[in-house]
Protein backbone atom coordinates (compact mmCIF):
# COMPACT_ATOMS: atom_id res chain seq x y z
CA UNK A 1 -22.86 -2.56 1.87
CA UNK A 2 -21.59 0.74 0.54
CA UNK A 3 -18.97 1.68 -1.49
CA UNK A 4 -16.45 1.98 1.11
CA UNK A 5 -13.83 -0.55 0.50
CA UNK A 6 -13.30 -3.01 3.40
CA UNK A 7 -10.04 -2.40 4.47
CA UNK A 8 -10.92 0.90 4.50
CA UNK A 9 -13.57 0.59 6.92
CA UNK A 10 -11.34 -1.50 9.20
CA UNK A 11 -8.67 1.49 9.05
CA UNK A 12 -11.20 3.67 9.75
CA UNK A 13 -12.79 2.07 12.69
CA UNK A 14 -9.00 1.64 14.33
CA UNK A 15 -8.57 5.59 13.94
CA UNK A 16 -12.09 6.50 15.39
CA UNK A 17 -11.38 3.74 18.74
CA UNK A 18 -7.84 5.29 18.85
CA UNK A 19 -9.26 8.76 19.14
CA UNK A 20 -11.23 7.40 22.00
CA UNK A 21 -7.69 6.32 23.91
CA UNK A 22 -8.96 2.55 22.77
CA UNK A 23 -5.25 0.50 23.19
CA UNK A 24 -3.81 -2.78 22.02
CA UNK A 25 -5.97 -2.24 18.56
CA UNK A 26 -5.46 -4.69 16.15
CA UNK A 27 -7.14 -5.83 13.03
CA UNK A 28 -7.59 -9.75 11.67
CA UNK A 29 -7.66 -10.09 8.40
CA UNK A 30 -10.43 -12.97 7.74
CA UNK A 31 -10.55 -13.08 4.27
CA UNK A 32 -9.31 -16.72 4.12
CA UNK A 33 -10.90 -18.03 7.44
CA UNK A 34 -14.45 -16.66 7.86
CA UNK A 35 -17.19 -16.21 5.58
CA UNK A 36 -19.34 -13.93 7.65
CA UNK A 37 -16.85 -10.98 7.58
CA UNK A 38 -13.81 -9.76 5.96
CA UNK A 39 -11.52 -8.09 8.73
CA UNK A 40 -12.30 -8.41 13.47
CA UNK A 41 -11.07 -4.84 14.43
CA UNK A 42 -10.41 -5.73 17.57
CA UNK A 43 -9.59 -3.04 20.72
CA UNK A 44 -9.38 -2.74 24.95
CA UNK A 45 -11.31 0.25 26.60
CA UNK A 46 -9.95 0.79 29.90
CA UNK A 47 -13.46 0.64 31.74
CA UNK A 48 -17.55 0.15 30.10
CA UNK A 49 -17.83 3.92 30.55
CA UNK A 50 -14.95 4.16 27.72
CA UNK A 51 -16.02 1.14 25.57
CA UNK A 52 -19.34 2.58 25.62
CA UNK A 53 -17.58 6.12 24.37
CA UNK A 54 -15.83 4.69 21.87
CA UNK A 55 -18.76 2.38 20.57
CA UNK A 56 -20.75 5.85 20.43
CA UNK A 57 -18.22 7.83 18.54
CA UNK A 58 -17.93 4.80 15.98
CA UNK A 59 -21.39 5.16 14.96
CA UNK A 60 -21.91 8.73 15.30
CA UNK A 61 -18.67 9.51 13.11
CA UNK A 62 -19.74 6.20 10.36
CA UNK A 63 -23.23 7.65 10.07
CA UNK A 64 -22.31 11.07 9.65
CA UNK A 65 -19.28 10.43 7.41
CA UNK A 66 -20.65 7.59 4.98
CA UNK A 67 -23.64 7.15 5.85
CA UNK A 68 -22.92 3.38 7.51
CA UNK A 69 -24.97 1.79 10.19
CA UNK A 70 -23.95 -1.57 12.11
CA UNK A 71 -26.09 -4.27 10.46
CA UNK A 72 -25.89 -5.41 14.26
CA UNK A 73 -25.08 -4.41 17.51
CA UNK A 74 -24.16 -7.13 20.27
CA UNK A 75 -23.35 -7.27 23.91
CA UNK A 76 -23.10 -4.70 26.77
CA UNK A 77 -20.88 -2.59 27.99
CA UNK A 78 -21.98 -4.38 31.54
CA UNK A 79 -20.40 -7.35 29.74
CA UNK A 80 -17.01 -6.01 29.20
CA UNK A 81 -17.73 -6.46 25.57
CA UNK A 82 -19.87 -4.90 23.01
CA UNK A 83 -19.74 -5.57 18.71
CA UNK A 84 -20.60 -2.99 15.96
CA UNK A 85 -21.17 -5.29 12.84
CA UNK A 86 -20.45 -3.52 9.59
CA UNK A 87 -20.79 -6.81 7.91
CA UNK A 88 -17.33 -6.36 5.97
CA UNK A 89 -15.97 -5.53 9.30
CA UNK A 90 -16.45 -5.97 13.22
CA UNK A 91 -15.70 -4.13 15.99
CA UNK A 92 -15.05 -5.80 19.00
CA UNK A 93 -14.48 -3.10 22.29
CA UNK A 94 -13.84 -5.38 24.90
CA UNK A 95 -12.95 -4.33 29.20
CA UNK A 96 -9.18 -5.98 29.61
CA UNK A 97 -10.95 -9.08 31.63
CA UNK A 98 -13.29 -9.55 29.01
CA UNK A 99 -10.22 -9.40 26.37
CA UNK A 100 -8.55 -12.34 28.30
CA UNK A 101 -11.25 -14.47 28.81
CA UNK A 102 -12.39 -14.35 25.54
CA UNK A 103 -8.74 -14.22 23.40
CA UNK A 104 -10.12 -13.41 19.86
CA UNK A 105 -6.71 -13.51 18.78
CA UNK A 106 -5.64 -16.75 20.14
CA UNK A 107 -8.65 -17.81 18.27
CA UNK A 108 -7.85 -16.33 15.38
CA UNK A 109 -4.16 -16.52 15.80
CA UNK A 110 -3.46 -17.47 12.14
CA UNK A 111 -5.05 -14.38 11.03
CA UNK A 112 -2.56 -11.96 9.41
CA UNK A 113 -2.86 -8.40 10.62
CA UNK A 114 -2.97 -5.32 9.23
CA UNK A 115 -0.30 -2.82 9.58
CA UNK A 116 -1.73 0.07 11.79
CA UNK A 117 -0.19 3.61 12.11
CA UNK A 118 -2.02 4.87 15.46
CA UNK A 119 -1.59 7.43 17.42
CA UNK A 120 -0.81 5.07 20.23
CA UNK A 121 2.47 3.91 18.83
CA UNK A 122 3.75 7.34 19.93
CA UNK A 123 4.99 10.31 18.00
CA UNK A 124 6.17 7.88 15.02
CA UNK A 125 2.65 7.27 14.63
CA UNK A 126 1.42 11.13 14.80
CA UNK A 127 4.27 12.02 12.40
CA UNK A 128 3.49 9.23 10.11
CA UNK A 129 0.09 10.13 9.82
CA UNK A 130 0.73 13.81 9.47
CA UNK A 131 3.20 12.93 6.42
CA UNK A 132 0.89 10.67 4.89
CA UNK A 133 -2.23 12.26 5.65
């Protein structure tokens, strides 16, 4: 992969979904668990149109900014469910239904989880960010 350091990446992927109005984001930290990947960013669009609009902006804004590709891109947006695989880290945009029936985290429940300052959590979270830029 690139330079870019893994957690990172998985930051960055949360902020770019967020700007798309992605909710309940969370990342996994797989370090310990899986070999194939180091952190699941994992995030609910509220329809395909939107998971499709945040997958888009993902790749656009990786490409343009450090020059990432997905080694792999999986699913549909027909599916509720589509994966950008940056190797280090995956992004999973799933439809709520698609979410429940497939309960990554449950899965992965004894994942820890990194700390995520979003703009979702609410002013705290634009104030935060604005402070620590």
């Amino acid at each position: 992969m690139s330079g870019v350091e893994p957690e990172a990446l998985a930051r960055r992927l949360t902020e770019l979904a967020d700007s798309k109005g992605a909710a309940e984001i969370v990342v996994l930290d797989m370090r310990e668990l899986a070999s194939y990947t180091d952190f699941l960013a994992i995030c609910t669009a509220r329809n395909e149109r939107q998971a499709r609009a945040i997958v888009d902006e993902v790749k656009l804004r990786l490409k343009r900014e450090q020059s990432l590709l997905p080694g792999g891109i999986e699913g549909k947006g027909s599916a509720g469910w589509i994966v950008l695989d940056y190797l280090d880290c995956v992004l999973h945009v799933f439809t709520a239904e698609a979410r429940q029936r497939y309960q990554l985290e449950d899965l992965w429940r004894e994942a820890p989880r990194l700390e995520l300052q979003l703009s979702q959590d609410g002013v705290r979270g634009h104030l935060y960010g604005a402070a620590h830029g």
